[in-house]
Protein backbone atom coordinates (compact mmCIF):
# COMPACT_ATOMS: atom_id res chain seq x y z
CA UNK A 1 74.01 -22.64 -21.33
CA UNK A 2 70.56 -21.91 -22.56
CA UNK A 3 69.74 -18.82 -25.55
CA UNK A 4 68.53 -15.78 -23.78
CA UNK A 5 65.51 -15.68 -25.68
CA UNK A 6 64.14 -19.11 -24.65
CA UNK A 7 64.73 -18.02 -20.88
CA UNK A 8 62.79 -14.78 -21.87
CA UNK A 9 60.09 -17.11 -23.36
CA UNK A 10 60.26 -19.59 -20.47
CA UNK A 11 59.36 -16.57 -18.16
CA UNK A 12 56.81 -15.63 -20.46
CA UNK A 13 55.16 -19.09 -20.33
CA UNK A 14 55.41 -19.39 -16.21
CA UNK A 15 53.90 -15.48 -16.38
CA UNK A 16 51.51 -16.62 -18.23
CA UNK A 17 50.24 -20.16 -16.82
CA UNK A 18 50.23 -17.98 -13.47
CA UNK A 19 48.07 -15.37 -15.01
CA UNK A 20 45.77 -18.09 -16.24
CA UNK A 21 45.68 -20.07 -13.03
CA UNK A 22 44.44 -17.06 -11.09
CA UNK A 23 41.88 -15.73 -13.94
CA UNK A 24 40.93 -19.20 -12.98
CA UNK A 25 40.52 -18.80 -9.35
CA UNK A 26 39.04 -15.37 -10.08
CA UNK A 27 36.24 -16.79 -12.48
CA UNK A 28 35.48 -19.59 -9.65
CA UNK A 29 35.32 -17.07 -6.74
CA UNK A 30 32.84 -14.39 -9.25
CA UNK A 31 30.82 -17.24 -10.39
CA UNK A 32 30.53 -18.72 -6.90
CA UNK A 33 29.78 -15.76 -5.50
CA UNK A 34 26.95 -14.36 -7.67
CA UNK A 35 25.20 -18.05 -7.40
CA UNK A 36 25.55 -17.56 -3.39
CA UNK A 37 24.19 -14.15 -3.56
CA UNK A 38 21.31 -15.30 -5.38
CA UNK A 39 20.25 -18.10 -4.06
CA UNK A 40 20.48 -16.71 -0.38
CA UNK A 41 21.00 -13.23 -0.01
CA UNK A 42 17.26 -12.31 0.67
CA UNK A 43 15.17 -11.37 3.55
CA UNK A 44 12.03 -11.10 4.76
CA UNK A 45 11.12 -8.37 7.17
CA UNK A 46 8.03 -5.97 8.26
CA UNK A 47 8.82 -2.67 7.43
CA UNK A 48 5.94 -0.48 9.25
CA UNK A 49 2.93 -1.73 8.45
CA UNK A 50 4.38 -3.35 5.63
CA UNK A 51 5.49 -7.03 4.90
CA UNK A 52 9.03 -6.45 2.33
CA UNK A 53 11.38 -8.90 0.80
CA UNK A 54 15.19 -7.34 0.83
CA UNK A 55 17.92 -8.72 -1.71
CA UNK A 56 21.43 -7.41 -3.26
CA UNK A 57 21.89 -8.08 -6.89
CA UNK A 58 24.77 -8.16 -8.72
CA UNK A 59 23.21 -5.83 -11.32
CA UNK A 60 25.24 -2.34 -10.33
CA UNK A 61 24.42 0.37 -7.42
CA UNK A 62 22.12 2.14 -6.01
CA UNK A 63 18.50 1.28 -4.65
CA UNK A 64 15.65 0.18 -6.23
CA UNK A 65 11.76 0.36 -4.30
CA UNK A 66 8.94 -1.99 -6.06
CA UNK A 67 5.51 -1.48 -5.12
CA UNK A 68 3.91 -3.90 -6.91
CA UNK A 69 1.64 -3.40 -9.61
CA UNK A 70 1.95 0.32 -9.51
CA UNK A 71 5.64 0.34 -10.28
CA UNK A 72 8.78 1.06 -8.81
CA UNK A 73 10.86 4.24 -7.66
CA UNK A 74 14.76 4.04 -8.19
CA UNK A 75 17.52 5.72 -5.92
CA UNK A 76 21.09 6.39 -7.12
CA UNK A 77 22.55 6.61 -3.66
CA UNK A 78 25.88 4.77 -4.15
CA UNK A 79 28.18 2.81 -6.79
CA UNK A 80 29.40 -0.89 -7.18
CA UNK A 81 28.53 -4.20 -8.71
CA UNK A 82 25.58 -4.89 -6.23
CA UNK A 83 21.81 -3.25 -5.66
CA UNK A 84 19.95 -3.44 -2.94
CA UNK A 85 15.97 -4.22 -4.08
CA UNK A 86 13.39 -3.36 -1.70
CA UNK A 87 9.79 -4.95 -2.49
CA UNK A 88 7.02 -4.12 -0.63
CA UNK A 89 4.74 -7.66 -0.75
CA UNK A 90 1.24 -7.12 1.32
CA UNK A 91 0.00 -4.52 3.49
CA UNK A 92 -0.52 -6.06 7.00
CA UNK A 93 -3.82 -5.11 7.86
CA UNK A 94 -3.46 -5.44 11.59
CA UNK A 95 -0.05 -3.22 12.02
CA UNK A 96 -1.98 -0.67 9.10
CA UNK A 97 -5.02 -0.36 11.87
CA UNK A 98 -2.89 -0.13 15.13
CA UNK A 99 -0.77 2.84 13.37
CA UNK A 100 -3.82 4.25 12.30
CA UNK A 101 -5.78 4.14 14.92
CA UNK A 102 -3.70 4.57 17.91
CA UNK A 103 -2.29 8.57 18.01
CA UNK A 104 0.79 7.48 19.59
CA UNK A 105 2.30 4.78 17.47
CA UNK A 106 1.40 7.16 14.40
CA UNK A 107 3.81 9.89 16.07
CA UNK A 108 6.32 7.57 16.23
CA UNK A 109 5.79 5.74 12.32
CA UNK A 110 8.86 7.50 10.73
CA UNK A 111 11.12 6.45 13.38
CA UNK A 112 9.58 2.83 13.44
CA UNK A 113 9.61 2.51 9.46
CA UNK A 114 13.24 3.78 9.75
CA UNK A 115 14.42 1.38 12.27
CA UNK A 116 12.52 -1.53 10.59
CA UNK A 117 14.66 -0.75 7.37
CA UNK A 118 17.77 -0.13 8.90
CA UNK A 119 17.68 -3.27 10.59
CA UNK A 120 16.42 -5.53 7.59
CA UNK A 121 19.46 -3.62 5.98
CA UNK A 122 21.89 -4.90 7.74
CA UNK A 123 20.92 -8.20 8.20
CA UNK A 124 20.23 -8.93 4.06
CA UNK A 125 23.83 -6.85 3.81
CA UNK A 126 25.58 -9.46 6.56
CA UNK A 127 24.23 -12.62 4.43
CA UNK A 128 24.35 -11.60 1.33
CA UNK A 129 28.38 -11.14 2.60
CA UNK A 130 28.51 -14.58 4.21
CA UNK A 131 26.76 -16.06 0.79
CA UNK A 132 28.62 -14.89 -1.12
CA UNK A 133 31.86 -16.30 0.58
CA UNK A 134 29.91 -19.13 0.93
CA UNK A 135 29.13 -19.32 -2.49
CA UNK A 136 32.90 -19.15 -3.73
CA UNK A 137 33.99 -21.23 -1.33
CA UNK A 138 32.24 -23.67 -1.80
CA UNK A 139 32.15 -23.98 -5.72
CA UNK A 140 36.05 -23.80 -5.81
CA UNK A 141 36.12 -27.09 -3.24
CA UNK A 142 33.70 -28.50 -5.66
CA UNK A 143 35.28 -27.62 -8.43
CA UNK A 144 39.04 -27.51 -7.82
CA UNK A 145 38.96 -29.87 -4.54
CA UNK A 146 42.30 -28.82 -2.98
CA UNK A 147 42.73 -27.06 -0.09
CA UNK A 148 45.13 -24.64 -0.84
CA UNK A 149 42.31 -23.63 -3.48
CA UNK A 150 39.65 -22.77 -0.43
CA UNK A 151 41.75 -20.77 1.48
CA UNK A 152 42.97 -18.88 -1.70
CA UNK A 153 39.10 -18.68 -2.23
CA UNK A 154 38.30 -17.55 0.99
CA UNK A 155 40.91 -15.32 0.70
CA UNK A 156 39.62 -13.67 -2.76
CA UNK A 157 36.22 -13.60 -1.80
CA UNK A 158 36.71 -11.70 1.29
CA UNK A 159 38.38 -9.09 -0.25
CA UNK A 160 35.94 -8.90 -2.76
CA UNK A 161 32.81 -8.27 -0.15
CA UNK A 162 35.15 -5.83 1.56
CA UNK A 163 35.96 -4.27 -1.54
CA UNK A 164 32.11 -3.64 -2.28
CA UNK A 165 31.44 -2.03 0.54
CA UNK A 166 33.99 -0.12 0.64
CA UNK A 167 33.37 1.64 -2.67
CA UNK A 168 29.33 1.56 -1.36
CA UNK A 169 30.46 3.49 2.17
CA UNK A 170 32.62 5.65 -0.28
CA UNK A 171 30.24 6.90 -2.80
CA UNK A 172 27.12 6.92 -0.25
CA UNK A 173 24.88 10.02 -1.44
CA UNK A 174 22.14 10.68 0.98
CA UNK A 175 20.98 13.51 -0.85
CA UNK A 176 19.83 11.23 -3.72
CA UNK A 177 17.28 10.06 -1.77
CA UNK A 178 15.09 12.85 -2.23
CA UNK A 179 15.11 12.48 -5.86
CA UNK A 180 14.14 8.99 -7.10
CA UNK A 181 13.58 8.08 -10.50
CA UNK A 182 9.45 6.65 -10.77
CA UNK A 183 8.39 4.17 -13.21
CA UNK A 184 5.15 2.60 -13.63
CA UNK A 185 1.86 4.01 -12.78
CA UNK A 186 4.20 5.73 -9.99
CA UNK A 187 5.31 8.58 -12.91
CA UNK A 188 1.80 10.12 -11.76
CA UNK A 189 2.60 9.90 -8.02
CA UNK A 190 3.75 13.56 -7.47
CA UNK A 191 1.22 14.95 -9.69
CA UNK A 192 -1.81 13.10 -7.65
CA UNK A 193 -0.67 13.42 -4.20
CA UNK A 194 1.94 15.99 -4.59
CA UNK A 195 5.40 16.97 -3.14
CA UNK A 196 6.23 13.82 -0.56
CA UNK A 197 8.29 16.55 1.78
CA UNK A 198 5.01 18.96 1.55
CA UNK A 199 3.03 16.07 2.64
CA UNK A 200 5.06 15.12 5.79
CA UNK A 201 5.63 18.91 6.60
CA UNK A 202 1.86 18.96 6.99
CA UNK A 203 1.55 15.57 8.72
CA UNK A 204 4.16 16.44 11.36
CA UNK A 205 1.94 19.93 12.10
CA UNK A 206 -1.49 18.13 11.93
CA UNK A 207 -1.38 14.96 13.78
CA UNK A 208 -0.56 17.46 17.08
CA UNK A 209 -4.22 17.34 16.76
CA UNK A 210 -5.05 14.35 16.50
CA UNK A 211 -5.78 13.49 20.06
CA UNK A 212 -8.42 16.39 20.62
CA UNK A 213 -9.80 14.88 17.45
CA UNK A 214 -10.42 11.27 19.17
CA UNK A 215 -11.58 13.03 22.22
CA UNK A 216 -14.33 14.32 20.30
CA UNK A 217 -15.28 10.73 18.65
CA UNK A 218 -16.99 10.10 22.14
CA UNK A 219 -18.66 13.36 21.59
CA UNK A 220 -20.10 12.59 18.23
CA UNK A 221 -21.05 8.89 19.34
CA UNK A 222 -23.10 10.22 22.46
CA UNK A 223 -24.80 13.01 20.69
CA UNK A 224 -26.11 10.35 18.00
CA UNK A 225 -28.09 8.85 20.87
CA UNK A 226 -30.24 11.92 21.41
CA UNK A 227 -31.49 12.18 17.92
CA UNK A 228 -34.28 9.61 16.90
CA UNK A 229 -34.72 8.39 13.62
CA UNK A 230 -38.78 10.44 12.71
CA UNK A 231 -41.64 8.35 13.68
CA UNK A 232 -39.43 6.35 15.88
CA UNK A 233 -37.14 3.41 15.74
CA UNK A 234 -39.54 1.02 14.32
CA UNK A 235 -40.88 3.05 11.52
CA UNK A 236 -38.22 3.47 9.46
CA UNK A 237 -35.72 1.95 7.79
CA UNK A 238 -32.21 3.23 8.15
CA UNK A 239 -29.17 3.13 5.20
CA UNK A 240 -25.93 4.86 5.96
CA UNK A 241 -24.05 6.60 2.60
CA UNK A 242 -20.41 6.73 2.28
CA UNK A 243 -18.16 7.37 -0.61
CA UNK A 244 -14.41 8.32 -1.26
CA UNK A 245 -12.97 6.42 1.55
CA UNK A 246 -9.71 6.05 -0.22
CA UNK A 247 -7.83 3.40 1.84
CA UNK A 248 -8.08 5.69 4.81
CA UNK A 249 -8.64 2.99 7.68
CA UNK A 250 -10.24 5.65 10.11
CA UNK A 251 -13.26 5.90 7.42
CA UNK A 252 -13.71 2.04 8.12
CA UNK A 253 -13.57 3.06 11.69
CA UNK A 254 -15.98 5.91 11.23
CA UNK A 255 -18.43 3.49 9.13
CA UNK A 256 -18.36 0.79 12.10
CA UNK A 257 -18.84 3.08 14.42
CA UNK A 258 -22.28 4.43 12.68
CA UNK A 259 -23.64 1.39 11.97
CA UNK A 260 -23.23 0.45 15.76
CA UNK A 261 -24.69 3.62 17.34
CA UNK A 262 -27.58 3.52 14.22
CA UNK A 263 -28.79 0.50 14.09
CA UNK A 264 -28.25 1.00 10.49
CA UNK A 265 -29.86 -2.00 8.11
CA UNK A 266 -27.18 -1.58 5.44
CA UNK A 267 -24.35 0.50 3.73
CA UNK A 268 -24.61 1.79 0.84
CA UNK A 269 -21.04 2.93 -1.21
CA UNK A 270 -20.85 4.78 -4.28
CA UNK A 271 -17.01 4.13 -4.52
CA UNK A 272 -13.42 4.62 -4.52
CA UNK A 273 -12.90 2.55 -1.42
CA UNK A 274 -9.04 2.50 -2.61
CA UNK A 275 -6.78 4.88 -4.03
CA UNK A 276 -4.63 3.29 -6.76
CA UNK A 277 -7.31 -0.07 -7.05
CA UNK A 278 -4.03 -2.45 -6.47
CA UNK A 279 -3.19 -5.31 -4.29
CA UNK A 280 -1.63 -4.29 -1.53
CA UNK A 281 -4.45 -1.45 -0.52
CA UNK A 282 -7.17 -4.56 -0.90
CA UNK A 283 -6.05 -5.60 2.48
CA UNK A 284 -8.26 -3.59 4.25
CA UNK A 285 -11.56 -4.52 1.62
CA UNK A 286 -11.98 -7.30 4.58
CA UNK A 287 -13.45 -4.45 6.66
CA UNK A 288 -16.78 -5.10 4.85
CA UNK A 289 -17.33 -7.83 5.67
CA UNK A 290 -17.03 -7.24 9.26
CA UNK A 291 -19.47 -4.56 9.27
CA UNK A 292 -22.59 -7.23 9.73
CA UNK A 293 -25.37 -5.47 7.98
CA UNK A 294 -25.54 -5.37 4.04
CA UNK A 295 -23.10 -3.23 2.29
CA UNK A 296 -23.63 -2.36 -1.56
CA UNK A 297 -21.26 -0.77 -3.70
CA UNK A 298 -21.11 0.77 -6.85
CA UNK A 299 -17.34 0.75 -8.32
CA UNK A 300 -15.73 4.50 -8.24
CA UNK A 301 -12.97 5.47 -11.01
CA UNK A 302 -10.54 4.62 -8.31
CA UNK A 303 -11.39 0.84 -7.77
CA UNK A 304 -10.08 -1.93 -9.92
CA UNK A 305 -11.41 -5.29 -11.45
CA UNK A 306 -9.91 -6.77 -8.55
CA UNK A 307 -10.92 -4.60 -5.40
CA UNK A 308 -14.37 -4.81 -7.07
CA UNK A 309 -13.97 -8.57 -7.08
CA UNK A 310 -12.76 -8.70 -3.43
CA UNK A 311 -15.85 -6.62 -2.42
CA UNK A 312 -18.34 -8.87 -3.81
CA UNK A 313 -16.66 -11.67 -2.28
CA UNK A 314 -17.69 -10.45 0.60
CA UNK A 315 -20.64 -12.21 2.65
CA UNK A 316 -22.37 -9.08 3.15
CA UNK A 317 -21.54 -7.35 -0.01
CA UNK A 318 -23.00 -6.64 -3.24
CA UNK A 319 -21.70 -4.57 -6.19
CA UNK A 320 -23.90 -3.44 -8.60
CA UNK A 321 -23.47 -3.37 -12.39
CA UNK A 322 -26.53 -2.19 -14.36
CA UNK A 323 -28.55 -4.43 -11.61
CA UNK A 324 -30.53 -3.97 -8.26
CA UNK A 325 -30.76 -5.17 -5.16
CA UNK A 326 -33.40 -4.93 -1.41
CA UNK A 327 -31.70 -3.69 1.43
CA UNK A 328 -34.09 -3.82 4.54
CA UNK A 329 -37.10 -3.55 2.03
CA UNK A 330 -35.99 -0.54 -0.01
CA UNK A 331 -34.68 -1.15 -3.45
CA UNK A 332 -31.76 -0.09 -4.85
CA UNK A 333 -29.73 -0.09 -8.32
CA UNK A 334 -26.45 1.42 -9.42
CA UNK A 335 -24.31 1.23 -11.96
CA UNK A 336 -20.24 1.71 -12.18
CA UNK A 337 -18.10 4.79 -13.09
CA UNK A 338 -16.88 3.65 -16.78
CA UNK A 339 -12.84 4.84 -15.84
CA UNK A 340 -10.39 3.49 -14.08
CA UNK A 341 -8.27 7.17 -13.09
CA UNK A 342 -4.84 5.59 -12.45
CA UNK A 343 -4.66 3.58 -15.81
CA UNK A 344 -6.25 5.99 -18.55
CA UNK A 345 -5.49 3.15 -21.39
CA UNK A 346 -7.97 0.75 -19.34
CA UNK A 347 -11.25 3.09 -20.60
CA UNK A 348 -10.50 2.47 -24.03
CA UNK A 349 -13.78 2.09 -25.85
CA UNK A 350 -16.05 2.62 -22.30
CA UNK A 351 -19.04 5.05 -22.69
CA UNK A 352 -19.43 8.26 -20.97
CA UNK A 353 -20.76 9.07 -17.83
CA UNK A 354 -24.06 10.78 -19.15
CA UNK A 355 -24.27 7.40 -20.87
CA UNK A 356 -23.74 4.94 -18.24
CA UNK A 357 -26.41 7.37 -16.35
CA UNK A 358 -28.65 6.78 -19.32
CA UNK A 359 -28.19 3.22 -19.76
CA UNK A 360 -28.99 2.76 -15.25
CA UNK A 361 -32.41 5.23 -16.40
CA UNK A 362 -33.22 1.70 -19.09
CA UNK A 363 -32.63 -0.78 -16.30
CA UNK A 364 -35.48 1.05 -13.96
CA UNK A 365 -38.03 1.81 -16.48
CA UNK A 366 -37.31 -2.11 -17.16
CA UNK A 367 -38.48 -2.55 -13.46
CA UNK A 368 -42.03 -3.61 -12.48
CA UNK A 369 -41.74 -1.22 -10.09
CA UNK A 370 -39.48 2.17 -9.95
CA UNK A 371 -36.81 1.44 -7.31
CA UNK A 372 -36.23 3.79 -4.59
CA UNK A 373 -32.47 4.70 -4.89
CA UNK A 374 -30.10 4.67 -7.42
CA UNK A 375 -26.24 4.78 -6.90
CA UNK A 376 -23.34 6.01 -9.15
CA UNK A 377 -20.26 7.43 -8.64
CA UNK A 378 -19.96 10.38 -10.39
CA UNK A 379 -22.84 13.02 -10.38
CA UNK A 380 -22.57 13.55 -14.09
CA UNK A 381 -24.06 10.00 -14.37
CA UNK A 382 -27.23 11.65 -12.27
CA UNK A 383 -28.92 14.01 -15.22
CA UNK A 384 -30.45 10.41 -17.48
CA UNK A 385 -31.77 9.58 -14.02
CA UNK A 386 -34.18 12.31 -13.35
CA UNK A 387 -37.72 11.71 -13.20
CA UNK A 388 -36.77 8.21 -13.32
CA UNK A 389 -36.24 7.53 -9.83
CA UNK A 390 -36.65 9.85 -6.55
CA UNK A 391 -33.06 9.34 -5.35
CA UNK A 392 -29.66 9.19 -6.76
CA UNK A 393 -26.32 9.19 -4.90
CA UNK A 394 -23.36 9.97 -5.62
CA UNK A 395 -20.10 11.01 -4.43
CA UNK A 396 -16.61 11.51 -6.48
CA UNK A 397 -16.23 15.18 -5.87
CA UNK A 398 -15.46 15.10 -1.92
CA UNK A 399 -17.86 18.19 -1.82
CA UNK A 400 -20.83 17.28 -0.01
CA UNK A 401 -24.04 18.83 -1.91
CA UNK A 402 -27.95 17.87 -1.71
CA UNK A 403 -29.80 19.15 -4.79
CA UNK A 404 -32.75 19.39 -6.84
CA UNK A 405 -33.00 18.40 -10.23
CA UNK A 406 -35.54 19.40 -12.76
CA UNK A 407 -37.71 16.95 -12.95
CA UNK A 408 -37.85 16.58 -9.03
CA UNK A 409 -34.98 13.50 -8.42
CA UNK A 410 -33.14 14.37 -5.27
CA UNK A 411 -29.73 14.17 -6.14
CA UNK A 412 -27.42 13.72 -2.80
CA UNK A 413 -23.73 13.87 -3.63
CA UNK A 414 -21.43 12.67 -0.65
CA UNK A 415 -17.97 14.05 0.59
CA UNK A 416 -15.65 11.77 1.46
CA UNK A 417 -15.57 9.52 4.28
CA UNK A 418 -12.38 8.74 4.33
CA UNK A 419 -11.54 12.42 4.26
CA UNK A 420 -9.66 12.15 0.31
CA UNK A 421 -7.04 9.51 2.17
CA UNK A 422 -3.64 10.71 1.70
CA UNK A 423 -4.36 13.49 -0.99
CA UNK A 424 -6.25 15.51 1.36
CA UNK A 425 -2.61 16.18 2.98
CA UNK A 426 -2.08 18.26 0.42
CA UNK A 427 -4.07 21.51 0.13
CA UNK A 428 -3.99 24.26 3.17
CA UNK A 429 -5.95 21.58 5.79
CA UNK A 430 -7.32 18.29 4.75
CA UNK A 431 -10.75 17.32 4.32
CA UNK A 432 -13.18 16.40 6.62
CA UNK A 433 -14.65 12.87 7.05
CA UNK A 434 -18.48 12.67 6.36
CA UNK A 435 -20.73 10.32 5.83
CA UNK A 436 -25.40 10.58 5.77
CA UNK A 437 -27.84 8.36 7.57
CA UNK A 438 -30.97 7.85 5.30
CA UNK A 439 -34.09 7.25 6.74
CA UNK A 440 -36.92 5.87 4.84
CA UNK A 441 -40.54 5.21 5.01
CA UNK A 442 -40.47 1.11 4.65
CA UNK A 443 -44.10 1.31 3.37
CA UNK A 444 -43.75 3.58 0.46
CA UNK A 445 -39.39 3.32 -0.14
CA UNK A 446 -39.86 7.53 0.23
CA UNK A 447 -36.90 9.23 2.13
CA UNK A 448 -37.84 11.20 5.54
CA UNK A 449 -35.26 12.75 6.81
CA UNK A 450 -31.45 12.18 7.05
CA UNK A 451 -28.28 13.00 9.71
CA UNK A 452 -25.70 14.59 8.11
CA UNK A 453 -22.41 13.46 10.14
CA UNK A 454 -19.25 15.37 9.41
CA UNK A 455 -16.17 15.06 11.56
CA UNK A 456 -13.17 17.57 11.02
CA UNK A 457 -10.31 15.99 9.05
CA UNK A 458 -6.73 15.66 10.56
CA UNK A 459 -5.95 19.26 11.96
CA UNK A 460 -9.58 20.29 13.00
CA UNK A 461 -11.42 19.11 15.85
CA UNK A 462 -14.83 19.87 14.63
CA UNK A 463 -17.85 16.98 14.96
CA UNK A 464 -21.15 18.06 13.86
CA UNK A 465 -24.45 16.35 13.38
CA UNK A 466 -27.27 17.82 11.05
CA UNK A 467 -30.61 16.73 10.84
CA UNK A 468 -32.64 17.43 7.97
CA UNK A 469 -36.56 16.56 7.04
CA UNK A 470 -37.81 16.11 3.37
CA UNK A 471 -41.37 16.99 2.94
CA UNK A 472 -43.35 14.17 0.99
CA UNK A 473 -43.10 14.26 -2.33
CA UNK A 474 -46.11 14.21 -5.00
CA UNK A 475 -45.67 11.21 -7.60
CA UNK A 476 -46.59 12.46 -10.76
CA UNK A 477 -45.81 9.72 -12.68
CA UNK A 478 -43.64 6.68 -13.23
CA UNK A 479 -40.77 9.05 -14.94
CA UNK A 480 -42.23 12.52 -12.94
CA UNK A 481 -40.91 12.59 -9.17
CA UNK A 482 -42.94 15.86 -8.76
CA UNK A 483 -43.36 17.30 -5.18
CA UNK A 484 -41.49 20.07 -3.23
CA UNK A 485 -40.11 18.37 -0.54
CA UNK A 486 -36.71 20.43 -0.58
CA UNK A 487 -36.25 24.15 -2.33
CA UNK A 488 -34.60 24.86 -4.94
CA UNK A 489 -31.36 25.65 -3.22
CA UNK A 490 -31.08 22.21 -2.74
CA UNK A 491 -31.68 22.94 1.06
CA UNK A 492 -34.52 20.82 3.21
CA UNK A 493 -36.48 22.36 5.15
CA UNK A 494 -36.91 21.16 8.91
CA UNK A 495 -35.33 20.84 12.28
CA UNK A 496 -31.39 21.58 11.72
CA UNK A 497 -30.38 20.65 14.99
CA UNK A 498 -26.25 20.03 15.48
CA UNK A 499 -23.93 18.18 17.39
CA UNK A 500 -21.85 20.71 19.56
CA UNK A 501 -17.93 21.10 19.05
CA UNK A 502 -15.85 21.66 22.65
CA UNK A 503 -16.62 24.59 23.72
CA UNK A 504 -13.51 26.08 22.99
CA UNK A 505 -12.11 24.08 19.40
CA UNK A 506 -8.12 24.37 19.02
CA UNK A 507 -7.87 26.66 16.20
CA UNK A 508 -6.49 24.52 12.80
CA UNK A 509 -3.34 23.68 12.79
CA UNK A 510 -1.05 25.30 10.46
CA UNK A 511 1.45 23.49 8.44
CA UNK A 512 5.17 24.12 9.15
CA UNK A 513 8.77 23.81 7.56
């Protein structure tokens, strides 16, 4: 008959061999798991207009949104050992245009981004599951090779998915999805383009009107045809100016468009084609080089290393940096905005704008002959330039303003032709899209006359044409413009004549709850 204490301890040892034996099968099933999870749990899947990669990790709850290289924005909408990571890869440029372009599909883009991501949701939820009892399963037959071992594995890992999700379902907080955590360059987000539910407030009240505002495209576009360039077709040379498009993919449609009805002989950009300057916005840089005439830019505070780059690659393109180039027989330097807005630390040791303007002033008194034009971005680059050369665009402000200066430089600051992009959604009605054709003498490189072309931003129907003609100026000088062509109000003197709106415009939308 055996001592009560070594049955106790007998117990103790079968207790704990047991114990052991499924920490065992526990520690097979985890690690099995997590390697499943990892190596397959991902999908691929448009989301909108975007191209997104989907994964669970087993790094804790919640949901995490990475916009590559501006940063990422993180959601604590539920608890448990896995997160689901969104990351956005490319912008397709082809879905971007069709939503853009075509009224109806942009009605319907919240409901199509939502089904998108509901769908690609579910499937990286439903295999990330089956990996994961994949994953144990298998690495307990590899390890353990019994087969009372995979069904006990099988077993355990099943529970453990349904587990997850239960405690996932259980702790869901849709609320927190209204107040994600930004890192990144995306700390700056609300602060540059505002409240997100202000913005789509206003979108779901203005794009009512977007329809009348396409119907009046065709307006626009047959009104161009009854104003000829002066001194007819052949006697001038014609340069369209843009600025500020700001990724907005009707200002590339508005640019085409010009050029086409025009016969413009080149573009000329004084910047901020994108908004942040990253990656996935340089998807629709392409556009330039579709355009088939010349397009020259001069980078904005808004455009990176890397758009810049892009642009120059460009067949058509040129950028200018402290250089010049002929467009059509007229020519034309620029020089860059020293900042780069959405990354203060990358201006460290740049000069200032009066400088930059100073240091473009160098280049042309360098010149055997003074050019005609001269771009930069920001108008306080223009003052160093006066007297220098006769013209000087500009844009950055999205205020549209023809001016003046002292010493007789005509200094013609753009609005923005892509109507601010997305940031325009947030004062009382967005901006209008705008953009000038130039017209030039080709003998002398002296401006004419130009067409002002302004078409009402999203919630205004307005399209309006506006001729003005400069008076020849009298060269005093290599650095004295002289002449009176245009008053000192900055306004030209001439024939003003004007596309007409419909006869009876919808009044501006206003925004609603």
């Amino acid at each position: 008959m055996s001592e009560p204490g070594t049955a106790t301890s007998a117990r103790l040892r079968v207790v704990a061999r047991a114990t052991a034996r499924w920490a065992a099968r526990l520690a097979v099933v985890l690690a099995g798991a997590w390697l499943g999870i990892l190596l397959l749990g991902r999908v691929s899947a448009p989301i909108g207009p975007f191209d997104a990669t989907l994964a669970f990790r087993p790094v804790g709850g919640g949901a995490t949104l990475d916009i590559p290289p501006l940063g990422a924005l993180q959601v604590d909408a539920y608890d448990g050992p896995l997160r689901l990571e969104i990351q956005l890869s490319r912008v397709d440029e082809v879905r971007a245009t069709a939503l853009a372009a075509d009224p109806v599909k942009l009605d319907g883009a919240v409901d199509q981004v939502s089904a998108d991501l509901r769908d690609a949701v579910e499937r990286v939820a439903w295999l990330t599951a089956l990996a994961a009892v994949g994953g144990a399963t298998a690495t307990s037959l590899l390890l353990q090779r019994r087969r009372r071992e995979l069904l006990i594995a099988l077993g355990l890992s099943t529970a453990m998915v349904a587990t997850t999700g239960g405690i996932a379902a259980a702790t869901w907080r849709p609320a927190a999805l209204s107040q994600p955590t930004y890192t990144g360059l995306l700390v700056n987000a609300n602060r540059l383009i505002g409240s997100a539910q202000d913005i789509v407030a206003r979108f779901d009240a203005y794009r009512a009107s977007l329809e009348d505002l396409v119907s009046n495209v065709s307006t626009l576009y047959s009104t161009l045809s009854t104003l000829p360039p002066p001194g007819g077709a052949d006697d001038s040379v014609t340069l369209l100016h843009v600025s500020d498009i700001h990724l907005n993919p009707a200002g590339f449609d508005l640019v085409q468009q010009v050029v086409t009805q025009f016969d413009v002989d080149g573009v000329l950009d004084t910047g901020d084609i994108t908004d942040w300057g990253s990656q996935p916005e340089n998807a629709l840089v392409s556009r330039v080089g579709t355009l088939g005439v010349p397009y020259v830019l001069t980078r904005g505070n808004h455009d990176s290393t890397v758009t810049v780059q892009l642009v120059a690659a460009q067949p058509n393109a040129t950028v200018l940096d402290d250089s010049a180039v002929t467009v059509a027989g007229i020519e034309v330097i620029g020089t860059p905005d020293p900042r780069f807005t959405p990354d203060p630390d990358a201006d460290d040791g740049l000069e200032s704008l009066e400088e930059t303007g100073a240091g473009l002033a160098a280049f042309a008194r360098a010149l055997p002959e003074p050019p005609a034009i001269a771009m930069v971005h920001d108008p306080e680059q223009a003052p160093p330039l006066d007297g220098v050369v006769p013209l000087v665009l500009a844009g950055h402000t999205h205020e549209r303003e023809v001016t003046r200066l002292d010493g007789g430089t005509l200094l013609m600051v753009q609005g923005s032709t892509g109507g601010a992009g997305l940031r325009a959604l947030q004062g009382e009605f967005p901006e209008p899209l705008t953009c000038t054709v130039l017209y030039f003498d080709p003998g002398t490189g002296a401006l004419t006359a130009y067409d002002q072309i302004t078409l009402g931003g999203l919630g205004r129907t307005e399209v309006t044409i506006d001729r003005q003609l400069v008076a020849p100026a009298v060269p005093t000088g290599r650095d004295g413009i002289g002449g009176d062509g245009i008053g000192g109000d900055g306004a030209a003197p001439g024939l003003t004549p004007t596309a007409p709106a419909p006869a009876t415009p919808p009044a501006p939308a206003s925004p609603t709850g």
